[in-house]
C-alpha atoms as a PDB file:
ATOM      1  CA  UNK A   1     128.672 106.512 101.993  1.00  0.00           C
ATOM      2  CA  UNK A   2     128.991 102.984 101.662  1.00  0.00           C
ATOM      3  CA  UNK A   3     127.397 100.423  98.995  1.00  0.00           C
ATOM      4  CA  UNK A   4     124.693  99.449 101.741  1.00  0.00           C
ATOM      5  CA  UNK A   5     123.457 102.773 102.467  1.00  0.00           C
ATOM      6  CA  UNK A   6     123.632 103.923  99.089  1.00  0.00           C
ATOM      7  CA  UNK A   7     120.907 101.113  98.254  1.00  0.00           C
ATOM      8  CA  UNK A   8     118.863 101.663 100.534  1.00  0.00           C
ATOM      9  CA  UNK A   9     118.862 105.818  99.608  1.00  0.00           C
ATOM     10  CA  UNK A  10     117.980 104.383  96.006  1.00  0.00           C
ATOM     11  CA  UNK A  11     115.215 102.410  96.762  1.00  0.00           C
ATOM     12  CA  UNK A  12     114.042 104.577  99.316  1.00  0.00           C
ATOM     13  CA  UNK A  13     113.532 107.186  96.396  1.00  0.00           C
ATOM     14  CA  UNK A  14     112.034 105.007  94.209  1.00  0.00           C
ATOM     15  CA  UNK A  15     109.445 103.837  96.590  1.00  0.00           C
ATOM     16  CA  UNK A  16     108.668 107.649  96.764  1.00  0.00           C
ATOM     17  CA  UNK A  17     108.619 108.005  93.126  1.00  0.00           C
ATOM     18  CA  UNK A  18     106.432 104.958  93.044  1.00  0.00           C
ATOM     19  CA  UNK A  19     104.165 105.978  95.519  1.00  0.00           C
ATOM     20  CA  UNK A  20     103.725 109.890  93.967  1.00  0.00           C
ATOM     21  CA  UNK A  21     103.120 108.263  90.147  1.00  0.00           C
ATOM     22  CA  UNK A  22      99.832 106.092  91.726  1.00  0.00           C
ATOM     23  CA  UNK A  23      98.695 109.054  93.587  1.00  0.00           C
ATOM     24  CA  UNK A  24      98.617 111.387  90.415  1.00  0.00           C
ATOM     25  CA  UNK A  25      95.887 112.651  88.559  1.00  0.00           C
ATOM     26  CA  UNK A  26      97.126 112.429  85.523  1.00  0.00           C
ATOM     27  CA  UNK A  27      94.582 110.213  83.981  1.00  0.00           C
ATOM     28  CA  UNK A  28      91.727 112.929  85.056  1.00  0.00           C
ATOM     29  CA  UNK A  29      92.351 114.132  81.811  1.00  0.00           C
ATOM     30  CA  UNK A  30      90.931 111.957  79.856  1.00  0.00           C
ATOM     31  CA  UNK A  31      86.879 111.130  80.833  1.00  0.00           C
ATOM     32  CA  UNK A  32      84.771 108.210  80.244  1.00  0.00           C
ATOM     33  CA  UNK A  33      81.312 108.963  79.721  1.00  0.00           C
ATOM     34  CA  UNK A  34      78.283 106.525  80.455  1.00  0.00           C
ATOM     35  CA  UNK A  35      74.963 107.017  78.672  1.00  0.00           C
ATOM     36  CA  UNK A  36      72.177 106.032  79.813  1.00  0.00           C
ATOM     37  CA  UNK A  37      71.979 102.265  78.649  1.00  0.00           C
ATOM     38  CA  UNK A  38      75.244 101.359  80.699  1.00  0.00           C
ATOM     39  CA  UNK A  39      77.583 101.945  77.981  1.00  0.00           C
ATOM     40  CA  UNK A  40      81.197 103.123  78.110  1.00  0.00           C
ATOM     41  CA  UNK A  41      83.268 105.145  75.934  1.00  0.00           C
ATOM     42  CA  UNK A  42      86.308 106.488  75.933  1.00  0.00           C
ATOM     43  CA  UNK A  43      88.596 109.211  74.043  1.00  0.00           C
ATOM     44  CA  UNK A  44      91.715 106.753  74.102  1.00  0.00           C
ATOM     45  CA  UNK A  45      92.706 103.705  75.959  1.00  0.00           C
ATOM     46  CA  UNK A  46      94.731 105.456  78.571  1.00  0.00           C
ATOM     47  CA  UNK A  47      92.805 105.598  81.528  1.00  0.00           C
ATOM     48  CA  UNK A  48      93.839 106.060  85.604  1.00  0.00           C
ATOM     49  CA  UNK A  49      95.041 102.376  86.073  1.00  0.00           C
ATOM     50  CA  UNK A  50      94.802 102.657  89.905  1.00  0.00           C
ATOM     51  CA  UNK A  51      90.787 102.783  89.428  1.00  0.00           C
ATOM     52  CA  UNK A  52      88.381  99.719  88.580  1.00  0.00           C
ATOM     53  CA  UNK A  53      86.625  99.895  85.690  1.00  0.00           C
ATOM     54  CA  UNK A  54      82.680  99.860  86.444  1.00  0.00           C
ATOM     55  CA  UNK A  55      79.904 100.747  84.882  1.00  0.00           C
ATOM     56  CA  UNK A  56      76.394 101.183  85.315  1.00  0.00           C
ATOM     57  CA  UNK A  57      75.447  97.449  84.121  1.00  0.00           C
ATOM     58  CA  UNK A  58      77.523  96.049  86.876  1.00  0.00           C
ATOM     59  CA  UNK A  59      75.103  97.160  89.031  1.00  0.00           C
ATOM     60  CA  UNK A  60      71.621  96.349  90.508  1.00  0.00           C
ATOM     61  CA  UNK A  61      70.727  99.323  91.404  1.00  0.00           C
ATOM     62  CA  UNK A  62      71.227 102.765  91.304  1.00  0.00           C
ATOM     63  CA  UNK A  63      71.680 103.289  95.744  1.00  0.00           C
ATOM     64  CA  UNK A  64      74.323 100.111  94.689  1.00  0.00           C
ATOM     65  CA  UNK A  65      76.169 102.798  92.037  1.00  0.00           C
ATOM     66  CA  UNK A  66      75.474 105.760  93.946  1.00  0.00           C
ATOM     67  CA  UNK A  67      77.527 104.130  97.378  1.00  0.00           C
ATOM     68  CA  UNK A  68      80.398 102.816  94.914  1.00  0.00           C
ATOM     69  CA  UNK A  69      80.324 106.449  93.029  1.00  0.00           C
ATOM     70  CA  UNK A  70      80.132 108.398  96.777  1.00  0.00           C
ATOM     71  CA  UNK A  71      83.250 106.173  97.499  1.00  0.00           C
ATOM     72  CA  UNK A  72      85.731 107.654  95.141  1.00  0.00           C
ATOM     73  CA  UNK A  73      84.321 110.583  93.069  1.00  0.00           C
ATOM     74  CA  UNK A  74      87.529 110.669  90.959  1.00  0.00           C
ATOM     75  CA  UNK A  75      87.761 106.738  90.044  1.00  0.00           C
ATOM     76  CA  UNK A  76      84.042 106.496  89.269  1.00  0.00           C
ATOM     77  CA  UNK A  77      83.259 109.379  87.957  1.00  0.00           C
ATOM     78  CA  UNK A  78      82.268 107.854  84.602  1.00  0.00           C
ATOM     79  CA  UNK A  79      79.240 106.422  87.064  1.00  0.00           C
ATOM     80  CA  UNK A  80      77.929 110.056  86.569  1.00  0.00           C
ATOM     81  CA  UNK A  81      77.078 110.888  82.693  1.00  0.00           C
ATOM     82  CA  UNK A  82      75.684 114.153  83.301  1.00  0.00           C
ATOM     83  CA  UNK A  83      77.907 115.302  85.959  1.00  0.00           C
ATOM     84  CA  UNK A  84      75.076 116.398  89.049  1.00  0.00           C
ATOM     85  CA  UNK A  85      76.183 114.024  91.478  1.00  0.00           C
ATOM     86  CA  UNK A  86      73.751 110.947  90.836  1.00  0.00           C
ATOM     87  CA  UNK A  87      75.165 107.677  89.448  1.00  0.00           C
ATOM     88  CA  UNK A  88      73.117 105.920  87.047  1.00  0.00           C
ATOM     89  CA  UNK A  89      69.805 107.394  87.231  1.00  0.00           C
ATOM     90  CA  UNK A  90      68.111 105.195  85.033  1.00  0.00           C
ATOM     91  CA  UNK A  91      68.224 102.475  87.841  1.00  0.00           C
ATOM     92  CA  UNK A  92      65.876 102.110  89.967  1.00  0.00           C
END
């Protein structure tokens, strides 16, 4: 194999390597929880990177949370406290 191909091989597996690491669930691990004021908390500062933080307060109202929560039940799952599929019930 020749310097060229052997390159491209290399950063052909790291751009799979890449690719797998954002895809992981790794950070499911670890929850945030939201009570019902808005509030975040958090066992320890390592979250999933790949997913915005939100809370309830950064929304208006709760159809708002509940279309960003229906979205991606994994990155906003912190939307829903009590874990019955509703984000932030206390909006109206």
């Amino acid at each position: 194999m020749n310097h060229k191909k052997i390159t491209q091989v290399i950063l052909s597996l790291l751009a799979i390597f890449a690719f797998a690491v954002s895809c992981s669930e790794s950070g499911d691990s670890i929850e945030s929880t939201v009570t019902n004021t808005g509030s975040s908390s958090s066992p320890s500062s390592n979250s999933n990177s790949n997913c915005p933080t939100k809370t309830c307060d950064d929304f208006k109202s709760q159809a708002d949370a509940q279309k960003t929560f229906e979205s991606n039940k994994k990155c906003y799952k912190n939307l829903d406290g009590d874990g019955n599929g509703k984000a932030c019930e206390h909006l109206k």
